[in-house]
PDB file of N, CA and C in Angstrom:
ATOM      1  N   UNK A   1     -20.597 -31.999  -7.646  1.00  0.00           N
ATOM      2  CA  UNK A   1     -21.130 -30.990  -6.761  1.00  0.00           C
ATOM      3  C   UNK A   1     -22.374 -30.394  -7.426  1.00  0.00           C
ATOM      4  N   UNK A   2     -23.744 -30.149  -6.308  1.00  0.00           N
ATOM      5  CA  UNK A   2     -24.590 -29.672  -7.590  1.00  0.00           C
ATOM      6  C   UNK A   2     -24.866 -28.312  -7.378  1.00  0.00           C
ATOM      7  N   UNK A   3     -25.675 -27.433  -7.990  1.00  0.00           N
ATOM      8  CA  UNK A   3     -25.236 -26.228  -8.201  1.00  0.00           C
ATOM      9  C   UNK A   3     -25.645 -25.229  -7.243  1.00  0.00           C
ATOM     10  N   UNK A   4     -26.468 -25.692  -6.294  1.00  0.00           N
ATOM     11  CA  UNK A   4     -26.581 -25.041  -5.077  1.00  0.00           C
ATOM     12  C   UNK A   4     -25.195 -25.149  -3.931  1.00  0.00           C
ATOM     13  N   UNK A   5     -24.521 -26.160  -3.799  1.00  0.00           N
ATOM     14  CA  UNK A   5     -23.324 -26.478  -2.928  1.00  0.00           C
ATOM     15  C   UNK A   5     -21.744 -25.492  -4.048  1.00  0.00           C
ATOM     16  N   UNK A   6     -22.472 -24.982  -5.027  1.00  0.00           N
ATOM     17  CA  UNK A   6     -21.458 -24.298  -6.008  1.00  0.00           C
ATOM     18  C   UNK A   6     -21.742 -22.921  -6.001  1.00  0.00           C
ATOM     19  N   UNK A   7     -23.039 -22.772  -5.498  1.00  0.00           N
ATOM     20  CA  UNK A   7     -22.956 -21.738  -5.124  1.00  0.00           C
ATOM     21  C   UNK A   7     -23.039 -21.113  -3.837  1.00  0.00           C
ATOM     22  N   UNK A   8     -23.042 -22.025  -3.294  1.00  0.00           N
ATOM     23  CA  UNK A   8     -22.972 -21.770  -1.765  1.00  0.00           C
ATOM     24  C   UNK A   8     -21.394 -21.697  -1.220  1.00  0.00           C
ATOM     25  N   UNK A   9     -20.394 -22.420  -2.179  1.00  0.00           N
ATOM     26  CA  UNK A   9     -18.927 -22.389  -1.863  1.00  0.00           C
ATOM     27  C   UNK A   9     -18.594 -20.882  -2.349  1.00  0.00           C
ATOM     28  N   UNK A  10     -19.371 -20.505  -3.602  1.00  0.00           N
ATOM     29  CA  UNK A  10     -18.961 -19.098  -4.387  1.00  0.00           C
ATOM     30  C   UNK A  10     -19.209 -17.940  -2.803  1.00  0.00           C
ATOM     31  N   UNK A  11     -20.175 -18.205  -2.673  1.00  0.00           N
ATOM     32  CA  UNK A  11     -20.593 -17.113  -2.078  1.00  0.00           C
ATOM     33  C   UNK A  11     -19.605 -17.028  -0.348  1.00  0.00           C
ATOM     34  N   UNK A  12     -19.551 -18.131   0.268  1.00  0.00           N
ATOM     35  CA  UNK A  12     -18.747 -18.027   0.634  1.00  0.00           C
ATOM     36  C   UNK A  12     -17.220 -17.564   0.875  1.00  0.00           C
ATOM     37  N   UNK A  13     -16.686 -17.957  -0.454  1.00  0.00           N
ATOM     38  CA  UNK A  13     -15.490 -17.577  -1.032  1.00  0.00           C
ATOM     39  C   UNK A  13     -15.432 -15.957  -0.965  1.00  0.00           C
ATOM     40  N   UNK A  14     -16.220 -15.271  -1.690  1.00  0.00           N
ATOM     41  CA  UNK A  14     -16.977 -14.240  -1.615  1.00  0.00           C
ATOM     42  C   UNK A  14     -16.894 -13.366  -0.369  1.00  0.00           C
ATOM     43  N   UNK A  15     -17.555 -14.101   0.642  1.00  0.00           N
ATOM     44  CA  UNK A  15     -17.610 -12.792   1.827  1.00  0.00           C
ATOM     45  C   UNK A  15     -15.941 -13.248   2.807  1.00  0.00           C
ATOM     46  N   UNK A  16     -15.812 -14.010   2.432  1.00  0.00           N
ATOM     47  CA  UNK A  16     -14.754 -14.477   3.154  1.00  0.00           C
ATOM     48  C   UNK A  16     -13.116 -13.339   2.416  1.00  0.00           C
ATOM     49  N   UNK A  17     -13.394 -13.151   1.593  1.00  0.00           N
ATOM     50  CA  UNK A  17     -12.534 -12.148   0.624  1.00  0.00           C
ATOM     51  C   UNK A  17     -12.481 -10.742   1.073  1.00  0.00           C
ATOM     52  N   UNK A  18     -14.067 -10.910   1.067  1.00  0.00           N
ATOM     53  CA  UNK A  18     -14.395  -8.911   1.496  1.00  0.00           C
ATOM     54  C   UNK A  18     -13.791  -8.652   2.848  1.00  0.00           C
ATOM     55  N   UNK A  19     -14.387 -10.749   4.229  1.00  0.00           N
ATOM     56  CA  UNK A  19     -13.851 -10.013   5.479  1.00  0.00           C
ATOM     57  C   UNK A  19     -12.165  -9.861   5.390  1.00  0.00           C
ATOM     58  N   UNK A  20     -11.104 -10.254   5.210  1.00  0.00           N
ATOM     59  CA  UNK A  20     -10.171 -10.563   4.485  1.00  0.00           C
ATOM     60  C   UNK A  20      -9.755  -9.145   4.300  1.00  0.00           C
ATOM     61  N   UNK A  21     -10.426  -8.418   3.599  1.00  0.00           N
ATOM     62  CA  UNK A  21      -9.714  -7.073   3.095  1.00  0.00           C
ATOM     63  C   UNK A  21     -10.065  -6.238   3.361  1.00  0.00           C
ATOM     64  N   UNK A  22     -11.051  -6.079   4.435  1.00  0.00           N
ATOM     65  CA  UNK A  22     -11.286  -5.205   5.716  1.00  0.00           C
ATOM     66  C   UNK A  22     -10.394  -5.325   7.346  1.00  0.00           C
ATOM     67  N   UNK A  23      -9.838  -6.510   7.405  1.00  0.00           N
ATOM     68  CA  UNK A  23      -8.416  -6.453   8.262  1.00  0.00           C
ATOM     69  C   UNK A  23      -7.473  -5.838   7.547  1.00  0.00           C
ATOM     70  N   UNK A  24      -7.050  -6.001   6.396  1.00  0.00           N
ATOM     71  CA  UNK A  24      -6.128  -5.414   5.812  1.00  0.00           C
ATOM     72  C   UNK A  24      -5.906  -3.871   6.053  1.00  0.00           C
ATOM     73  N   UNK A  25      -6.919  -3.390   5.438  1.00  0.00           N
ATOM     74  CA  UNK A  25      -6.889  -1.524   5.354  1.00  0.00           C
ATOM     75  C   UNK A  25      -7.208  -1.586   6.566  1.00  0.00           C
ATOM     76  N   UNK A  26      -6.101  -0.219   6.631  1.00  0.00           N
ATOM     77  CA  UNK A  26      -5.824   0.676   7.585  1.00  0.00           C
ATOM     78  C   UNK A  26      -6.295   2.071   7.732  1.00  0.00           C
ATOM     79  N   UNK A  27      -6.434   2.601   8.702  1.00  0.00           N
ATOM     80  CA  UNK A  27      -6.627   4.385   8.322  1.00  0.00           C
ATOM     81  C   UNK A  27      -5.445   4.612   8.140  1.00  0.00           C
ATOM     82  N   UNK A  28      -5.594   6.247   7.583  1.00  0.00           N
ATOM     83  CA  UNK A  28      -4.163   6.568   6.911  1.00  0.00           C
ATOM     84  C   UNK A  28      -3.378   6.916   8.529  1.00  0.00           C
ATOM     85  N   UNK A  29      -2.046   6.997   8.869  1.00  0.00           N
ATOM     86  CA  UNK A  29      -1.075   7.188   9.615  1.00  0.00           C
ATOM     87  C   UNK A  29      -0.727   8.837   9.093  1.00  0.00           C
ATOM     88  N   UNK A  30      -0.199   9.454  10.688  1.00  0.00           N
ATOM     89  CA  UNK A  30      -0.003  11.094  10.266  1.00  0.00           C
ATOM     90  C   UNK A  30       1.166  10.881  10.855  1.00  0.00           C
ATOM     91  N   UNK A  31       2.107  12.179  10.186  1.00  0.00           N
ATOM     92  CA  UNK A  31       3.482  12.473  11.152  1.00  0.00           C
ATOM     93  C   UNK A  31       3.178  13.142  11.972  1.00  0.00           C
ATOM     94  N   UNK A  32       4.207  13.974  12.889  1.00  0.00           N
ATOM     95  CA  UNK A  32       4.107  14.798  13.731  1.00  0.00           C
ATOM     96  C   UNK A  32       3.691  15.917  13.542  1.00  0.00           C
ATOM     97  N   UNK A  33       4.048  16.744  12.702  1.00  0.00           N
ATOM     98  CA  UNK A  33       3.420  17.589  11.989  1.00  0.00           C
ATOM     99  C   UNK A  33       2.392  17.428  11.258  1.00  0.00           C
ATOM    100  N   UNK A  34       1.564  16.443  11.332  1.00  0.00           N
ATOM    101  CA  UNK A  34      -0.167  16.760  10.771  1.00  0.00           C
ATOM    102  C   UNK A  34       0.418  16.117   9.693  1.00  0.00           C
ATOM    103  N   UNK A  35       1.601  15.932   8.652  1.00  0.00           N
ATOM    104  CA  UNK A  35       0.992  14.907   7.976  1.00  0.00           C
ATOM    105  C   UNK A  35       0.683  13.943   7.169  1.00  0.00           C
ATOM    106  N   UNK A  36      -0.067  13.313   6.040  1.00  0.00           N
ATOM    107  CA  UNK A  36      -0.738  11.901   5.944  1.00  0.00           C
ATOM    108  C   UNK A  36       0.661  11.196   5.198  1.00  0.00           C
ATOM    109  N   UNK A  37       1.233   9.761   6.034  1.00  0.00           N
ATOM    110  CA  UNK A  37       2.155   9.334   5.910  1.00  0.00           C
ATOM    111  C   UNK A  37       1.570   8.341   4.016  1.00  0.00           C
ATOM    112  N   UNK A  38       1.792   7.945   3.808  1.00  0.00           N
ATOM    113  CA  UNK A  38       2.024   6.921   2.368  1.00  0.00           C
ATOM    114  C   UNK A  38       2.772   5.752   1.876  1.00  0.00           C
ATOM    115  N   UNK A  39       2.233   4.805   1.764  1.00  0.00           N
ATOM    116  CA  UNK A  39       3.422   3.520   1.559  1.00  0.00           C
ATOM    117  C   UNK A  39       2.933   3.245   0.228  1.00  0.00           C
ATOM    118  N   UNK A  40       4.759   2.676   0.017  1.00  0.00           N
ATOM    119  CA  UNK A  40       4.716   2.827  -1.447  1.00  0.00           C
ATOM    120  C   UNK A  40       5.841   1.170  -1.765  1.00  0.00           C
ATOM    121  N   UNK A  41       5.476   0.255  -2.512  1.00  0.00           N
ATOM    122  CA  UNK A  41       5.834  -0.659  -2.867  1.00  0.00           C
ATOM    123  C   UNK A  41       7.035  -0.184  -4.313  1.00  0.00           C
ATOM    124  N   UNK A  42       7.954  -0.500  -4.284  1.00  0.00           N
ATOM    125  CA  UNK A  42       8.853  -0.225  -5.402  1.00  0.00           C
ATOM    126  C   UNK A  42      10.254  -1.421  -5.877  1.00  0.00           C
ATOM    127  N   UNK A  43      10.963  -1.147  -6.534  1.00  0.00           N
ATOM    128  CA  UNK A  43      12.287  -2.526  -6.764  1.00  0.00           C
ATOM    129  C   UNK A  43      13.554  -1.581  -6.469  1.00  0.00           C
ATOM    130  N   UNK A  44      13.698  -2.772  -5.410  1.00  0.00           N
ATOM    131  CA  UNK A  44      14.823  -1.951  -4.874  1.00  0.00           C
ATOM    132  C   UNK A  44      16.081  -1.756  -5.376  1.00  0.00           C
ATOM    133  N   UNK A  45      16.186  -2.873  -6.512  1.00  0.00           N
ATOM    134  CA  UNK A  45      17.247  -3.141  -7.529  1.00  0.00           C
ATOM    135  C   UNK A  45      17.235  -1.599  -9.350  1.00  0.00           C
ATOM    136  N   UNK A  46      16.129  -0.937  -8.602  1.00  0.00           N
ATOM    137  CA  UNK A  46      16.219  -0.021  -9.928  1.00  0.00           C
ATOM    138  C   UNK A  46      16.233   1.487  -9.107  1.00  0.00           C
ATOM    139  N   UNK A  47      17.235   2.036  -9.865  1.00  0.00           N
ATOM    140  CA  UNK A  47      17.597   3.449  -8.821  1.00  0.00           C
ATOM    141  C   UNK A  47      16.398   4.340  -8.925  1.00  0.00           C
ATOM    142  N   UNK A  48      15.560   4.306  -9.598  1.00  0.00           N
ATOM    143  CA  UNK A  48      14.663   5.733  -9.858  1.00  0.00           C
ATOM    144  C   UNK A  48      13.355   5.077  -9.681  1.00  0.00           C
ATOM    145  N   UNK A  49      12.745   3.679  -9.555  1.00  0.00           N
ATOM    146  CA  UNK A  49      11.688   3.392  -9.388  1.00  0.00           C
ATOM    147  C   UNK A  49      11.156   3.461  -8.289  1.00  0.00           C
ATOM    148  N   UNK A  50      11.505   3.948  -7.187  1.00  0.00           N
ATOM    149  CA  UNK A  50      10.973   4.224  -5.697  1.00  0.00           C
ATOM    150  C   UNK A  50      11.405   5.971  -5.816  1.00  0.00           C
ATOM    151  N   UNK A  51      12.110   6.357  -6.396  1.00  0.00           N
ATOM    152  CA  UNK A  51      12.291   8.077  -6.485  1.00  0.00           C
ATOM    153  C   UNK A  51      10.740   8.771  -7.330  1.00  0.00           C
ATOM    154  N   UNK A  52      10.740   7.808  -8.277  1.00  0.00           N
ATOM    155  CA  UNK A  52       9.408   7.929  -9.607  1.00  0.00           C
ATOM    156  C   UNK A  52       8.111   8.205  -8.960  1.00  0.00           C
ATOM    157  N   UNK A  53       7.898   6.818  -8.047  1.00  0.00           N
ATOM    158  CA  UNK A  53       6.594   6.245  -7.634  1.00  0.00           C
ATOM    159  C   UNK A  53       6.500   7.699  -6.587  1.00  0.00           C
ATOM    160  N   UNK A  54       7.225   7.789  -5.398  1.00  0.00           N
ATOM    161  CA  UNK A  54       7.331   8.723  -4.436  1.00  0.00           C
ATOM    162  C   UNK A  54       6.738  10.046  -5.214  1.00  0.00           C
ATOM    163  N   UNK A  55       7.335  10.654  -6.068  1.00  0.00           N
ATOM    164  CA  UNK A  55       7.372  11.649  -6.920  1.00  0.00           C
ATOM    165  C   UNK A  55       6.090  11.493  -7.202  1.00  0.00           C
ATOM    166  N   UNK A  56       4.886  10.874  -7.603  1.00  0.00           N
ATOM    167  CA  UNK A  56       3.804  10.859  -8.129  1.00  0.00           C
ATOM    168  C   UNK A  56       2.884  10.840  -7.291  1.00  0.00           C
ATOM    169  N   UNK A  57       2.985  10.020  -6.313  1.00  0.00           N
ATOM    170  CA  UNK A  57       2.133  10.553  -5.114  1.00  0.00           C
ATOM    171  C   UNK A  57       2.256  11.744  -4.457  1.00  0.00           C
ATOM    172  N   UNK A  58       3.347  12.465  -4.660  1.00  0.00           N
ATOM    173  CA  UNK A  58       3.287  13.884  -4.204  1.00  0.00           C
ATOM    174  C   UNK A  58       3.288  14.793  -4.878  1.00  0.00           C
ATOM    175  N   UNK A  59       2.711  14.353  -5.808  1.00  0.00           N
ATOM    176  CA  UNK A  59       2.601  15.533  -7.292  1.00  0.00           C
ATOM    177  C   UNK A  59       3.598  16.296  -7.456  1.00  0.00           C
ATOM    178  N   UNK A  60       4.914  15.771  -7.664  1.00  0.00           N
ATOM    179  CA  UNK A  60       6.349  15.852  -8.348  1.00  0.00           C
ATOM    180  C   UNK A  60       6.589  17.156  -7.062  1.00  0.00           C
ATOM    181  N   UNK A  61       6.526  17.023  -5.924  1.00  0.00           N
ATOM    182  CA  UNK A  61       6.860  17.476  -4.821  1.00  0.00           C
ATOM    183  C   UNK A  61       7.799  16.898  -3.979  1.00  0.00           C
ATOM    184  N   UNK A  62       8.703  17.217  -3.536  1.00  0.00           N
ATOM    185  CA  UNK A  62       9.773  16.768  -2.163  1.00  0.00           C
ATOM    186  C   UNK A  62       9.180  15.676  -1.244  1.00  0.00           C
ATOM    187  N   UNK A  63       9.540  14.912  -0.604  1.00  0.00           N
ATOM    188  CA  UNK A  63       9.021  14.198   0.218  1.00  0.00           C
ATOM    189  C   UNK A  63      10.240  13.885   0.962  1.00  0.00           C
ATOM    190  N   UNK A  64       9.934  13.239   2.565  1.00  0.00           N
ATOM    191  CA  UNK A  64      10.628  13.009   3.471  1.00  0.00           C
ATOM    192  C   UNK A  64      10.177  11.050   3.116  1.00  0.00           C
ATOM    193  N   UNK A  65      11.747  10.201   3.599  1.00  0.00           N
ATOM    194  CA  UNK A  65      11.088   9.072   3.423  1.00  0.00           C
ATOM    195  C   UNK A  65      11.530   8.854   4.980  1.00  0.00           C
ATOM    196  N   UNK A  66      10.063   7.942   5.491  1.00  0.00           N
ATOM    197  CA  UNK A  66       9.892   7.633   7.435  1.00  0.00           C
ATOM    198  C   UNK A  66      10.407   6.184   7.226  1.00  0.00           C
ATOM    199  N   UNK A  67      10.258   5.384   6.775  1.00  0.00           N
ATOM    200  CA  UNK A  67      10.798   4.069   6.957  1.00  0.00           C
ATOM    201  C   UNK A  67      10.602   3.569   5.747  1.00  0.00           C
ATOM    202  N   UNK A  68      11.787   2.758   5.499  1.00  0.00           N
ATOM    203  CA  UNK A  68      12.279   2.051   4.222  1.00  0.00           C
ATOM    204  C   UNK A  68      12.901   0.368   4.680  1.00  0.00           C
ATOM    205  N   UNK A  69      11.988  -0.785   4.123  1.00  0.00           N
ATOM    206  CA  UNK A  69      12.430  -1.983   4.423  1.00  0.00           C
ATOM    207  C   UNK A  69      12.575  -2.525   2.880  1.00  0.00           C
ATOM    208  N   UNK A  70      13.322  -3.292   2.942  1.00  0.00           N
ATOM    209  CA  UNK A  70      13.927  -4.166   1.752  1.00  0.00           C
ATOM    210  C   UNK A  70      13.505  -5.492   1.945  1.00  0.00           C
ATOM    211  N   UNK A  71      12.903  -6.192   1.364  1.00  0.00           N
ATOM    212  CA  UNK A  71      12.523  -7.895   1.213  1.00  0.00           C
ATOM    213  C   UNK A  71      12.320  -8.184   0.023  1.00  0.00           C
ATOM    214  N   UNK A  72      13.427  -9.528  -0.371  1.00  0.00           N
ATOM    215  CA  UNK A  72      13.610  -9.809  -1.627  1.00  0.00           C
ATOM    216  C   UNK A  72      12.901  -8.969  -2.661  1.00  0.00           C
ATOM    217  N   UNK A  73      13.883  -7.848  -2.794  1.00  0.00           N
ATOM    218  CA  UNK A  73      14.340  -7.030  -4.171  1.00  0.00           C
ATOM    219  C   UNK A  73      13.040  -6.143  -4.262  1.00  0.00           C
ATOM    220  N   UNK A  74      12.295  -5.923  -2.865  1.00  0.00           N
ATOM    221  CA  UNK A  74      10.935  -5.416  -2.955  1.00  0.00           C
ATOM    222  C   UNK A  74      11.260  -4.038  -1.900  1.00  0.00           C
ATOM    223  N   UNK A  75      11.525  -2.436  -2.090  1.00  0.00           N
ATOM    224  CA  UNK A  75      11.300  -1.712  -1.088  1.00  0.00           C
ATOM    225  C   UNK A  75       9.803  -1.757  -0.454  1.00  0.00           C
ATOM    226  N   UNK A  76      10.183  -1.781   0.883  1.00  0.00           N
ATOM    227  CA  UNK A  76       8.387  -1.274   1.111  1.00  0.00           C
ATOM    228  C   UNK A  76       9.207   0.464   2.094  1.00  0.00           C
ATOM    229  N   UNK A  77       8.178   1.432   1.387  1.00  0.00           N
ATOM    230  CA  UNK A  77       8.576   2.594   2.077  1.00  0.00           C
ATOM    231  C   UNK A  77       7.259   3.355   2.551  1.00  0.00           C
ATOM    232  N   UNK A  78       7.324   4.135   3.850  1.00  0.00           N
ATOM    233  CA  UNK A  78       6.716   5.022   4.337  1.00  0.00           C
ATOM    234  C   UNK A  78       7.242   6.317   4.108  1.00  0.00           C
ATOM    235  N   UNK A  79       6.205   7.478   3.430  1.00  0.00           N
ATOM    236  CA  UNK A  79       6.871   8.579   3.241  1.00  0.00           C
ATOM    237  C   UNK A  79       5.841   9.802   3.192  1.00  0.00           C
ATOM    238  N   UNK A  80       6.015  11.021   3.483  1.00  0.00           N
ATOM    239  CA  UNK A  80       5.176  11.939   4.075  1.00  0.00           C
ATOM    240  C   UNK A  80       5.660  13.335   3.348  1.00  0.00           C
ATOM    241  N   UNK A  81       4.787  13.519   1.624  1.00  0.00           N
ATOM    242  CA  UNK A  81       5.134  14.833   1.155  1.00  0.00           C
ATOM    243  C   UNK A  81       5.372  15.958   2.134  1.00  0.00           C
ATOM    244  N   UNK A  82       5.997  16.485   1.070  1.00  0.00           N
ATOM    245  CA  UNK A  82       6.915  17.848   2.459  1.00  0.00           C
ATOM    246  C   UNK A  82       5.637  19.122   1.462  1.00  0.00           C
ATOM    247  N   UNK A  83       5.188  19.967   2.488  1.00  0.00           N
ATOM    248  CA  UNK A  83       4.206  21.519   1.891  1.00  0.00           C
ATOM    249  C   UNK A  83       5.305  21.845   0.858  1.00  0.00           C
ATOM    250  N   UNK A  84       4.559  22.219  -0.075  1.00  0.00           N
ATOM    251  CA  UNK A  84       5.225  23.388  -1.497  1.00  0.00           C
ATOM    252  C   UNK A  84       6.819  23.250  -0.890  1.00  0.00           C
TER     253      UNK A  84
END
C-alpha cells in the first residue's frame, strides 16, 4: 500500500470514529422533578461497587436509582442525586 492510500485509510478511519461517537452521546435525561438523570456502569457481582461509583457522582450524597439492568456480571444503572 503506498503512503497516500495509508493515509487516506487513516483518515478515514478517523472521521468515521468521530461520526461513530456523535450517535452515541446523548443529551443528559431529567426526572420529573427537574433532575439530571446519570448512568453508571458497575459489577454486579461486588456489593459496594455500584453503591461507591453512585456515591461519587453525587458527591457522597443520597441518590434515587431509576433503572437498573444486569448483563453478564455488568450493572448498567440510571440514577438521579436526591437535593442535600
Amino acid at each position: 500500500m503506498t503512503n497516500l492510500a495509508k493515509i487516506a485509510t487513516l483518515l478515514a478511519s478517523g472521521l468515521m470514529t468521530v461520526a461513530l461517537s456523535a450517535c452515541s452521546s446523548s443529551a443528559p435525561l431529567f426526572t420529573s422533578d427537574g433532575r439530571p438523570t446519570q448512568q453508571i456502569r458497575c459489577s454486579a457481582s461486588t456489593a459496594g461497587d455500584c453503591d461507591q461509583r453512585a456515591r461519587t457522582q453525587c458527591v457522597q450524597k443520597d441518590y434515587d436509582v431509576l433503572t437498573r439492568d444486569v448483563t453478564g456480571g455488568v450493572a448498567h444503572l440510571v440514577i438521579a442525586c436526591r437535593p442535600n
